[in-house]
PDB file of N, CA and C in Angstrom:
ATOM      1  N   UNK A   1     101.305 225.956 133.280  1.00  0.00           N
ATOM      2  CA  UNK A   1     101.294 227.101 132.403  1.00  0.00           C
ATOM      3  C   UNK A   1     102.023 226.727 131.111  1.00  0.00           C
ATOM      4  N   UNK A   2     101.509 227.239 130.349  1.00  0.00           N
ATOM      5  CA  UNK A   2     102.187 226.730 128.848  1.00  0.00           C
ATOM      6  C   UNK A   2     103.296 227.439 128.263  1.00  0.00           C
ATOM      7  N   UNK A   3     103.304 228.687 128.826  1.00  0.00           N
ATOM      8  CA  UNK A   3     104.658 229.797 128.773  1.00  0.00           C
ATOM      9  C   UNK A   3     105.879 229.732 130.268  1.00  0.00           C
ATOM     10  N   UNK A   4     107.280 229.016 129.747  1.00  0.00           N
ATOM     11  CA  UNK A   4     107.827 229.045 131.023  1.00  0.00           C
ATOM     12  C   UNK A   4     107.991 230.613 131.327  1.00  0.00           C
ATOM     13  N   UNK A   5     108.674 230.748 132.597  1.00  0.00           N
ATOM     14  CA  UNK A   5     109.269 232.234 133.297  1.00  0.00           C
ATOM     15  C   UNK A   5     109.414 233.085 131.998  1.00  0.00           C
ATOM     16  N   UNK A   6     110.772 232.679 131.464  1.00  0.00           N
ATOM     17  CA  UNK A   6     112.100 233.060 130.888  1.00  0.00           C
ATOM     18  C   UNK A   6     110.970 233.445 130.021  1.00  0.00           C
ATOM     19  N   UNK A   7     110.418 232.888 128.973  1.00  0.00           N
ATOM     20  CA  UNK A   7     109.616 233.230 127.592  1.00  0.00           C
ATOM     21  C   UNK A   7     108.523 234.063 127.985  1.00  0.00           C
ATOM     22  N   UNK A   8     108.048 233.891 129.371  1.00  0.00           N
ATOM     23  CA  UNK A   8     107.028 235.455 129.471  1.00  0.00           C
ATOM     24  C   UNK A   8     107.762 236.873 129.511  1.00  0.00           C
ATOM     25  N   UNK A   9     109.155 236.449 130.274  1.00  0.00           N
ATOM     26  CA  UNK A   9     109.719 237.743 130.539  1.00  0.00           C
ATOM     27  C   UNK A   9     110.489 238.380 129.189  1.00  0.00           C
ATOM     28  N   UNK A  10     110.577 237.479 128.724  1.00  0.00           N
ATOM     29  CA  UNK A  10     111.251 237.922 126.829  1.00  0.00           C
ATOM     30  C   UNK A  10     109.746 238.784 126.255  1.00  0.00           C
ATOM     31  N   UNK A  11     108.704 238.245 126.350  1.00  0.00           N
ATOM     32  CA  UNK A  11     107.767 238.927 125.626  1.00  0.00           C
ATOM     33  C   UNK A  11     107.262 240.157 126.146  1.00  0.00           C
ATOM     34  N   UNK A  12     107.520 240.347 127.601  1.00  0.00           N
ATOM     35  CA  UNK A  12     107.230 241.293 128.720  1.00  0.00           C
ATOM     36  C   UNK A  12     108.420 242.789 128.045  1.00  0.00           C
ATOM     37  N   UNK A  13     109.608 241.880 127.843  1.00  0.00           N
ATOM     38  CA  UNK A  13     110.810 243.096 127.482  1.00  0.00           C
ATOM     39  C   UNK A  13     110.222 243.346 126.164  1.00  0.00           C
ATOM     40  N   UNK A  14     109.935 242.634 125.332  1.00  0.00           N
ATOM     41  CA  UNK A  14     110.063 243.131 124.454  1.00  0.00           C
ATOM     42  C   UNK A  14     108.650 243.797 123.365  1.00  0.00           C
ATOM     43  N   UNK A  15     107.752 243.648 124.417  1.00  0.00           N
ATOM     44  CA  UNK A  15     106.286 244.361 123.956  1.00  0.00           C
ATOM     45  C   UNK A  15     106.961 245.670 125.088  1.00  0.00           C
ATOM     46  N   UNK A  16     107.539 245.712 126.224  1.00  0.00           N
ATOM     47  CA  UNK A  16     107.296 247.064 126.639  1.00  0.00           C
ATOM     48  C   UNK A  16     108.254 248.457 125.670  1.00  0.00           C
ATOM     49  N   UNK A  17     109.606 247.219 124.935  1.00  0.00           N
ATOM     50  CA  UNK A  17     110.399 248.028 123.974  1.00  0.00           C
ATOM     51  C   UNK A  17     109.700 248.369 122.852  1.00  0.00           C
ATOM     52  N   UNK A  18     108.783 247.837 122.494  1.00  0.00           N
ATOM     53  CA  UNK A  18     108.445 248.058 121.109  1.00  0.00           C
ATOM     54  C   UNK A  18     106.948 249.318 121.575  1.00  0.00           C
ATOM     55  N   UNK A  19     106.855 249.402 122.478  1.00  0.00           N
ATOM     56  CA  UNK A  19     105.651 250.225 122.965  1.00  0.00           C
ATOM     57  C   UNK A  19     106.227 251.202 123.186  1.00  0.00           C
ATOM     58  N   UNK A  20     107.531 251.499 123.871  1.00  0.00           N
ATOM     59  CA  UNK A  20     108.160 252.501 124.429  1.00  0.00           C
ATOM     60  C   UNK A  20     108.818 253.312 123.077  1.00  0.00           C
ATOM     61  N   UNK A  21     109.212 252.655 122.302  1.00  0.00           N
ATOM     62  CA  UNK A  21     109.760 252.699 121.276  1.00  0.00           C
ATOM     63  C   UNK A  21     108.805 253.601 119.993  1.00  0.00           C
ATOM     64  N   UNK A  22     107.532 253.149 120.205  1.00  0.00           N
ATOM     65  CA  UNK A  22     106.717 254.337 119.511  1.00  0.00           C
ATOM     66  C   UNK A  22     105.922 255.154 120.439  1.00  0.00           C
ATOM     67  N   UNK A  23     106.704 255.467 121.352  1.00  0.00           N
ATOM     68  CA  UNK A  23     105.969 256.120 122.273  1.00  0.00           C
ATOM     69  C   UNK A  23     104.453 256.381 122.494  1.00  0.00           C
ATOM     70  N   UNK A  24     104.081 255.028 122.880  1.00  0.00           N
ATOM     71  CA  UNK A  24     102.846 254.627 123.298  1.00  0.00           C
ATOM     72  C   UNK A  24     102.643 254.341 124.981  1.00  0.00           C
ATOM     73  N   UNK A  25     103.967 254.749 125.179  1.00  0.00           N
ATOM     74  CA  UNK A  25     104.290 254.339 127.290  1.00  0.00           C
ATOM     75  C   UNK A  25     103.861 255.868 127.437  1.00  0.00           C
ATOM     76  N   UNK A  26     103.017 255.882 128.428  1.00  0.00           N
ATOM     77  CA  UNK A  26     103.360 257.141 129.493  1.00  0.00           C
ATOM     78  C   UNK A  26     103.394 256.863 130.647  1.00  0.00           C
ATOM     79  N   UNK A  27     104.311 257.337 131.420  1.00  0.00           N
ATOM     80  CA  UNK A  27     104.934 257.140 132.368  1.00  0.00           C
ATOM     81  C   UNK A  27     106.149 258.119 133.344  1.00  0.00           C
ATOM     82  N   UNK A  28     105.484 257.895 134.243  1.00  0.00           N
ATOM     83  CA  UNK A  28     107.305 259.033 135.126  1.00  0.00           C
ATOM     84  C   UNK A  28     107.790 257.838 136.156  1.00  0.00           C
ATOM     85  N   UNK A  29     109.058 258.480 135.996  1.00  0.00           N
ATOM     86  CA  UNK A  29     110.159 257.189 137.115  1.00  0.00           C
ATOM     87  C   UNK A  29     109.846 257.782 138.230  1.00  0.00           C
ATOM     88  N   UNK A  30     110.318 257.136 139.521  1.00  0.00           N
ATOM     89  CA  UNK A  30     110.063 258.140 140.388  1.00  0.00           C
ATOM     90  C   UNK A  30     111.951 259.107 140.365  1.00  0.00           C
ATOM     91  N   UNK A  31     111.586 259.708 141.299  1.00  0.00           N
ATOM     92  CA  UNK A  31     112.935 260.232 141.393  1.00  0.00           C
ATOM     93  C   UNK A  31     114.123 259.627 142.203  1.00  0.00           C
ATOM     94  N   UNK A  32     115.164 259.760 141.236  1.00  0.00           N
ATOM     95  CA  UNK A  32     116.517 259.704 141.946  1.00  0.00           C
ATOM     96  C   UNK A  32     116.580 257.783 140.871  1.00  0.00           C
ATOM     97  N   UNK A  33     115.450 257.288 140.600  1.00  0.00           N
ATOM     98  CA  UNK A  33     115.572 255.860 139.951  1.00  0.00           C
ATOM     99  C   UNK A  33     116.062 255.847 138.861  1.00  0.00           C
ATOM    100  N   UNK A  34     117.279 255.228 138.746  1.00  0.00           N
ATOM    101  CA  UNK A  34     118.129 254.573 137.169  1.00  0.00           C
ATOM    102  C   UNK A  34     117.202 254.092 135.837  1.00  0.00           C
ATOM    103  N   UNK A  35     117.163 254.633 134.976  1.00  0.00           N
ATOM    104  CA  UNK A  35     116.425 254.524 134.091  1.00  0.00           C
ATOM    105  C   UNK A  35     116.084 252.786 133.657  1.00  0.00           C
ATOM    106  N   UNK A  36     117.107 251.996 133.783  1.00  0.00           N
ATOM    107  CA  UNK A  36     117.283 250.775 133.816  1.00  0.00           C
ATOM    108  C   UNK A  36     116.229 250.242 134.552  1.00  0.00           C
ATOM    109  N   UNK A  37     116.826 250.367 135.872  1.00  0.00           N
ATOM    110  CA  UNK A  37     116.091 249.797 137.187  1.00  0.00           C
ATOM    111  C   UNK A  37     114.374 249.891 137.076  1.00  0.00           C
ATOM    112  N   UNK A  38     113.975 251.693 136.274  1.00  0.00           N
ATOM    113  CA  UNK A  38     112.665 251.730 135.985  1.00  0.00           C
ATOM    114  C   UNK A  38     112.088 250.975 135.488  1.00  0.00           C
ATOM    115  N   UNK A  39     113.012 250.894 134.029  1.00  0.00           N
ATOM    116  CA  UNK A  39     112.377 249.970 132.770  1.00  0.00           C
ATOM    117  C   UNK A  39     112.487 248.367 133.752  1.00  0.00           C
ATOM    118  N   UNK A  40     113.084 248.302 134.660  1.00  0.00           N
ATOM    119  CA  UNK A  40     112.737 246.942 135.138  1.00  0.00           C
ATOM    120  C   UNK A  40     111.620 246.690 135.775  1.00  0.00           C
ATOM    121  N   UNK A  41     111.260 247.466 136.520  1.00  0.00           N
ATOM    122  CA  UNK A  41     109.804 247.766 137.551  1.00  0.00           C
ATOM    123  C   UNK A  41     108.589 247.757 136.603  1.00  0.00           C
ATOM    124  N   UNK A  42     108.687 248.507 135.432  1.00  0.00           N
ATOM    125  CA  UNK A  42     107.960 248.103 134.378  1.00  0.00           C
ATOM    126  C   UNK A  42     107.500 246.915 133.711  1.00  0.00           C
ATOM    127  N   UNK A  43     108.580 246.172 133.115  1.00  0.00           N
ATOM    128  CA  UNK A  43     108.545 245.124 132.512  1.00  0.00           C
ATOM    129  C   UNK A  43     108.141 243.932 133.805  1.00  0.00           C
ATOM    130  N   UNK A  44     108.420 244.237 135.154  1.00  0.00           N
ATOM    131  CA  UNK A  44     107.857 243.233 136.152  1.00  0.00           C
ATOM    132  C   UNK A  44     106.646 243.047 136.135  1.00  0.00           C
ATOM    133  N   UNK A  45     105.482 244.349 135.937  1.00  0.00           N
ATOM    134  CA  UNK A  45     104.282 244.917 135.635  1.00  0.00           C
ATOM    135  C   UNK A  45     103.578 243.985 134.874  1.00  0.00           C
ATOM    136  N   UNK A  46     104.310 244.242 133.844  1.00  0.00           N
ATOM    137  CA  UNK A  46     103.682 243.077 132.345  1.00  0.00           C
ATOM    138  C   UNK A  46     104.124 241.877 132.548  1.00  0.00           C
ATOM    139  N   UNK A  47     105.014 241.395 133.333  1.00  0.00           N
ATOM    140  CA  UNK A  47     105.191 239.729 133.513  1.00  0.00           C
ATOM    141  C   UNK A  47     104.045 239.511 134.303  1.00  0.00           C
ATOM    142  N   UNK A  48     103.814 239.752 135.490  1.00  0.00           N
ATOM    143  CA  UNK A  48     102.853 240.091 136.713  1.00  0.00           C
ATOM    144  C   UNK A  48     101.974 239.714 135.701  1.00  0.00           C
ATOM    145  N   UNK A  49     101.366 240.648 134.996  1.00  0.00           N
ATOM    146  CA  UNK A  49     100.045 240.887 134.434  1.00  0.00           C
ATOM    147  C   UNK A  49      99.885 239.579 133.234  1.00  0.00           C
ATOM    148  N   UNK A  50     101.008 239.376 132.708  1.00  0.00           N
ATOM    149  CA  UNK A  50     100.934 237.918 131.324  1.00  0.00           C
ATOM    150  C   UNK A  50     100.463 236.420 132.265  1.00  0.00           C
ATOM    151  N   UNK A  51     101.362 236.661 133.841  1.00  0.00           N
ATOM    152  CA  UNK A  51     100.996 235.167 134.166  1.00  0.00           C
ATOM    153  C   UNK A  51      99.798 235.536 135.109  1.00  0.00           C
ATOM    154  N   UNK A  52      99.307 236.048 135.221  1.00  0.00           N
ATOM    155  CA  UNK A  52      97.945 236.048 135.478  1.00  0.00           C
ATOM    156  C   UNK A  52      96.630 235.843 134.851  1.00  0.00           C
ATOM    157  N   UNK A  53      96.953 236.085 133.795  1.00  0.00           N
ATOM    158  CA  UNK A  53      95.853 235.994 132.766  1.00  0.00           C
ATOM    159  C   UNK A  53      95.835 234.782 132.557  1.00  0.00           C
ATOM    160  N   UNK A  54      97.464 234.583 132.112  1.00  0.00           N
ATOM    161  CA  UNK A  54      97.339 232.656 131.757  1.00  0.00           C
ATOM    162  C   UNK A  54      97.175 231.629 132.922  1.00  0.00           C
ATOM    163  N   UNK A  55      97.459 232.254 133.981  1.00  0.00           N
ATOM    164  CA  UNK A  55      96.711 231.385 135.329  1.00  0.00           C
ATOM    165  C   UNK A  55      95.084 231.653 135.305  1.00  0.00           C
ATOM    166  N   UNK A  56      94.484 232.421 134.683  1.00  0.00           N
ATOM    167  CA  UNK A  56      93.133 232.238 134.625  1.00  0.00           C
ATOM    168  C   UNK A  56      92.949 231.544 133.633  1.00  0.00           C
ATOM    169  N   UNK A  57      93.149 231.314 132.212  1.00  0.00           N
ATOM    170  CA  UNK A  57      93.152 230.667 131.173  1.00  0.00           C
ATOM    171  C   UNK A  57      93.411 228.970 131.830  1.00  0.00           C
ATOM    172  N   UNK A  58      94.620 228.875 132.938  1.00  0.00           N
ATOM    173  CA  UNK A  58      94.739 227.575 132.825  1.00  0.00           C
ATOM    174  C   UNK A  58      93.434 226.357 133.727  1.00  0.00           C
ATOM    175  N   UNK A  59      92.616 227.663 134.797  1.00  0.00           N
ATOM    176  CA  UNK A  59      91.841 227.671 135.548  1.00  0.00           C
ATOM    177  C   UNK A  59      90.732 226.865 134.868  1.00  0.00           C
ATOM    178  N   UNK A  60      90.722 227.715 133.805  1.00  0.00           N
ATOM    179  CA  UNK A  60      89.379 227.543 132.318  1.00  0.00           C
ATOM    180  C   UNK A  60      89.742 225.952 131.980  1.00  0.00           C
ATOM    181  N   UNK A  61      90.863 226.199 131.546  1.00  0.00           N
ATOM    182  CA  UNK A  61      90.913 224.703 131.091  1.00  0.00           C
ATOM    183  C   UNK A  61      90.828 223.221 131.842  1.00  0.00           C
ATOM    184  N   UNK A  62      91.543 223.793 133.035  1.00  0.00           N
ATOM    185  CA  UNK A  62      91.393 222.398 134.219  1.00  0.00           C
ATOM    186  C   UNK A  62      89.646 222.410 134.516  1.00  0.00           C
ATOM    187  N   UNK A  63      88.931 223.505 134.368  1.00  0.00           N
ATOM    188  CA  UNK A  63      87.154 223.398 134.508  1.00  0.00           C
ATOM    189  C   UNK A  63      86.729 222.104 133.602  1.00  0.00           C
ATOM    190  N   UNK A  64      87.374 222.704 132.230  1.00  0.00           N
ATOM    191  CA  UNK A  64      86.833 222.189 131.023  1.00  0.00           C
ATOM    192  C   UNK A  64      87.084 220.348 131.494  1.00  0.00           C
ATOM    193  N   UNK A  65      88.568 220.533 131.845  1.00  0.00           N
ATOM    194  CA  UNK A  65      88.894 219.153 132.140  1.00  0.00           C
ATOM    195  C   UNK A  65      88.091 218.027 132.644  1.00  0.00           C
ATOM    196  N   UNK A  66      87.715 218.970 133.514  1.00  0.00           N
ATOM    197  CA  UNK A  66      86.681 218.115 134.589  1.00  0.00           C
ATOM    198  C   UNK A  66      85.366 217.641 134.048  1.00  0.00           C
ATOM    199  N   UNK A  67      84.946 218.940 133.517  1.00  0.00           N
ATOM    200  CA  UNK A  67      83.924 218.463 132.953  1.00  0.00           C
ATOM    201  C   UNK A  67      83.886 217.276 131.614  1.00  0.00           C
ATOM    202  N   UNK A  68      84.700 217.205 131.167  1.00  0.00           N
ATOM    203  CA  UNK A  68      84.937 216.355 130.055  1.00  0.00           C
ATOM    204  C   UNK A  68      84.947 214.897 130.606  1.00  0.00           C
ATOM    205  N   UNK A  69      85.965 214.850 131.758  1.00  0.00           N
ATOM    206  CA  UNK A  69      86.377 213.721 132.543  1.00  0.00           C
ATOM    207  C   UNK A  69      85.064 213.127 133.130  1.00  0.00           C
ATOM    208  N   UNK A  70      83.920 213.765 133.045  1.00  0.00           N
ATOM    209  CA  UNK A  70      82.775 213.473 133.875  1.00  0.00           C
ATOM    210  C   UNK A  70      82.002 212.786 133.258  1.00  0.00           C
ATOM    211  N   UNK A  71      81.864 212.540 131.346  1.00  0.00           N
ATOM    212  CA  UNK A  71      81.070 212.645 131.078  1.00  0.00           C
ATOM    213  C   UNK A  71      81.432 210.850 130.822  1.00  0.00           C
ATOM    214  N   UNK A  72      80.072 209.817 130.886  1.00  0.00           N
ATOM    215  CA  UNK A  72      80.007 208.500 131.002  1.00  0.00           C
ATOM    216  C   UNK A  72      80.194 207.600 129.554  1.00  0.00           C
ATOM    217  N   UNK A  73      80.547 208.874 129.088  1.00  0.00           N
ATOM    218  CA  UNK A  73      81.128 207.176 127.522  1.00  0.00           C
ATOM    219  C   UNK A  73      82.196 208.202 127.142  1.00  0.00           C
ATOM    220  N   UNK A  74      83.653 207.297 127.115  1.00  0.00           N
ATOM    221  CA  UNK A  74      84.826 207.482 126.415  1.00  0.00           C
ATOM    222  C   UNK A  74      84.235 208.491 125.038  1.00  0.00           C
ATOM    223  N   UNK A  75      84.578 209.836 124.894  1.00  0.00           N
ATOM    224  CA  UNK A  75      84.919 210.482 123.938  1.00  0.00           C
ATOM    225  C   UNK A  75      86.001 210.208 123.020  1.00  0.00           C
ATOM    226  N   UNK A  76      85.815 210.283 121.595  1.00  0.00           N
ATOM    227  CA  UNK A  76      86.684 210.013 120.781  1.00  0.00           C
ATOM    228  C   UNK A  76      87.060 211.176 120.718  1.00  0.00           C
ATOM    229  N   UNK A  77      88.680 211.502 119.895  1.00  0.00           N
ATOM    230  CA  UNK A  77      89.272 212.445 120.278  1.00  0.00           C
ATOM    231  C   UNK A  77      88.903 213.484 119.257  1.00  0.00           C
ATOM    232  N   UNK A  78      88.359 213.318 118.265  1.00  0.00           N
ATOM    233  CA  UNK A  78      87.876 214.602 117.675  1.00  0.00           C
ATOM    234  C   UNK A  78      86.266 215.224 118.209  1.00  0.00           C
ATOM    235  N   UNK A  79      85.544 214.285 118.847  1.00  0.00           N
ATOM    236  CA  UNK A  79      84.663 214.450 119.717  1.00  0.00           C
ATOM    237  C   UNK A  79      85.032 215.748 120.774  1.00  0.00           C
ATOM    238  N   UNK A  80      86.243 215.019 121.799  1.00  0.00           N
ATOM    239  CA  UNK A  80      86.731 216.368 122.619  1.00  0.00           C
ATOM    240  C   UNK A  80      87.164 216.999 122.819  1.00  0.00           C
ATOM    241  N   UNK A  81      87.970 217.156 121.088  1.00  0.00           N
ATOM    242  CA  UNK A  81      87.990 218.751 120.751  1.00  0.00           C
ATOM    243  C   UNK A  81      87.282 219.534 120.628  1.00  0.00           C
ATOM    244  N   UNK A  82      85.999 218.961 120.032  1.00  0.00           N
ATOM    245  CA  UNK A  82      84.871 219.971 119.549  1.00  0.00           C
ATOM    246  C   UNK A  82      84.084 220.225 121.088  1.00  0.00           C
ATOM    247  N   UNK A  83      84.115 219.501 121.705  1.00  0.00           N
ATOM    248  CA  UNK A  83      83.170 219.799 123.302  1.00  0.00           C
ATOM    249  C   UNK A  83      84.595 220.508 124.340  1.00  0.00           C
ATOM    250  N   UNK A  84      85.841 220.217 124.013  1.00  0.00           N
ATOM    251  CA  UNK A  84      86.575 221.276 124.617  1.00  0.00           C
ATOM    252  C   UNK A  84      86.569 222.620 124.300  1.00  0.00           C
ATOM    253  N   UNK A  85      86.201 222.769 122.627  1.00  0.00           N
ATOM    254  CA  UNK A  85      86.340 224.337 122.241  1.00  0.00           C
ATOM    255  C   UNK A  85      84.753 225.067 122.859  1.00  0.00           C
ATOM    256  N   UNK A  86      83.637 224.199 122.634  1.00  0.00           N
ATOM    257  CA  UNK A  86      82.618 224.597 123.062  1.00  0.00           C
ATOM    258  C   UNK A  86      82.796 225.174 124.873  1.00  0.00           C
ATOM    259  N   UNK A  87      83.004 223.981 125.637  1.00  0.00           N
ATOM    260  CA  UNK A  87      82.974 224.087 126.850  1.00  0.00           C
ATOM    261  C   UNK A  87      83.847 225.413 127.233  1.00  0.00           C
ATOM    262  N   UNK A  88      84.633 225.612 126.790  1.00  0.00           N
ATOM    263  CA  UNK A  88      86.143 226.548 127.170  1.00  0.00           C
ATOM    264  C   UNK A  88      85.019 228.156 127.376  1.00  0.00           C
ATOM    265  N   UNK A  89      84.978 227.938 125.508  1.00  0.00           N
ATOM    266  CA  UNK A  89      84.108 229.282 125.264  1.00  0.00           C
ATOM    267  C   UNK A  89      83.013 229.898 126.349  1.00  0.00           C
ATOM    268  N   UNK A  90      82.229 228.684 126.496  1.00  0.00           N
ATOM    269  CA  UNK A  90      80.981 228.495 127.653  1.00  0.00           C
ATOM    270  C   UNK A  90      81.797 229.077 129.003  1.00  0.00           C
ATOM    271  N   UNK A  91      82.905 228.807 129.215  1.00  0.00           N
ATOM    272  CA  UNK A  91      83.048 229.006 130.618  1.00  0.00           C
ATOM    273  C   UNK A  91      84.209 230.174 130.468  1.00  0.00           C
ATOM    274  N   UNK A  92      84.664 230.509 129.392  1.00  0.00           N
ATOM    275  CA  UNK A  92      85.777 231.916 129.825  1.00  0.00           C
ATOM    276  C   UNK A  92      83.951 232.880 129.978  1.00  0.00           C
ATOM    277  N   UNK A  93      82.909 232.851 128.580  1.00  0.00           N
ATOM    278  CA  UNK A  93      82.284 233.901 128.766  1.00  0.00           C
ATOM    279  C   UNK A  93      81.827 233.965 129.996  1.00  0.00           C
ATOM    280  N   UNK A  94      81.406 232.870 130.736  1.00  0.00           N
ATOM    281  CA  UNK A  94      80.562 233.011 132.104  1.00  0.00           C
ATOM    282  C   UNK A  94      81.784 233.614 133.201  1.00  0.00           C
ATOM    283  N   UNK A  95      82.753 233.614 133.092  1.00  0.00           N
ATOM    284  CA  UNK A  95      84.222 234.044 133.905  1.00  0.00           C
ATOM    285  C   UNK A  95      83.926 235.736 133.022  1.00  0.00           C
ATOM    286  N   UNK A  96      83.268 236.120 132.275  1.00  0.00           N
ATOM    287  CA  UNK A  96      84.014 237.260 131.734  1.00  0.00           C
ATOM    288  C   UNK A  96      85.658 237.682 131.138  1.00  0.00           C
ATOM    289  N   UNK A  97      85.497 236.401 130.813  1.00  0.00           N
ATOM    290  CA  UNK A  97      87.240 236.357 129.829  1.00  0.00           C
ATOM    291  C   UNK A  97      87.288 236.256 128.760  1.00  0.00           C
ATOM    292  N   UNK A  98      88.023 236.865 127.994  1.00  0.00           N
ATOM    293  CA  UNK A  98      87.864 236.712 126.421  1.00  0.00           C
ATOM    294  C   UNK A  98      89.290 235.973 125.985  1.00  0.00           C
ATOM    295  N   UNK A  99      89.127 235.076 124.928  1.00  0.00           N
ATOM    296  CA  UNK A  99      90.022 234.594 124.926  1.00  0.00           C
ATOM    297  C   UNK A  99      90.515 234.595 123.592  1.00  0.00           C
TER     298      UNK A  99
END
């Protein structure tokens, strides 16, 4: 993954502050829960949800990998950039991923 823990969970806090913040959250705690503790159950939500996406993204790319790795004459490297951006595209749309 290209985002460690620590840097998903910074972006996790701080897209749910800046959302909460123009009150774009709706949401109820349950009862008797520390407002803290909520906003933590929350922000777990959006970590949950950031490394998932990028575990599908990284899915895409180890595809791409393969396929690149397959092909019978050494690619030059501006070659497999241009057949990595192609291939990627080719295979998030067939995944239904937008990227």
């Amino acid at each position: 993954m290209r985002l460690s823990e620590e840097k998903i969970y910074r972006i996790a806090e701080r897209l749910h502050d800046e959302l909460d913040a123009r009150g774009l959250l709706n949401y109820k705690d349950p009862v008797g829960t520390k407002p803290q503790a909520a906003r933590g159950h929350r922000i777990k939500a959006i970590v949950d949800y950031i490394t998932a996406d990028l575990r599908i993204e990284d899915g895409i790319d180890n595809e791409v990998e393969k396929m690149l790795d397959s092909y019978q004459r050494t690619l030059r490297p501006s070659e497999r950039d241009v057949l990595r951006r192609k291939h990627k595209e080719e295979i998030a749309r067939r995944h239904n991923y937008e990227l």
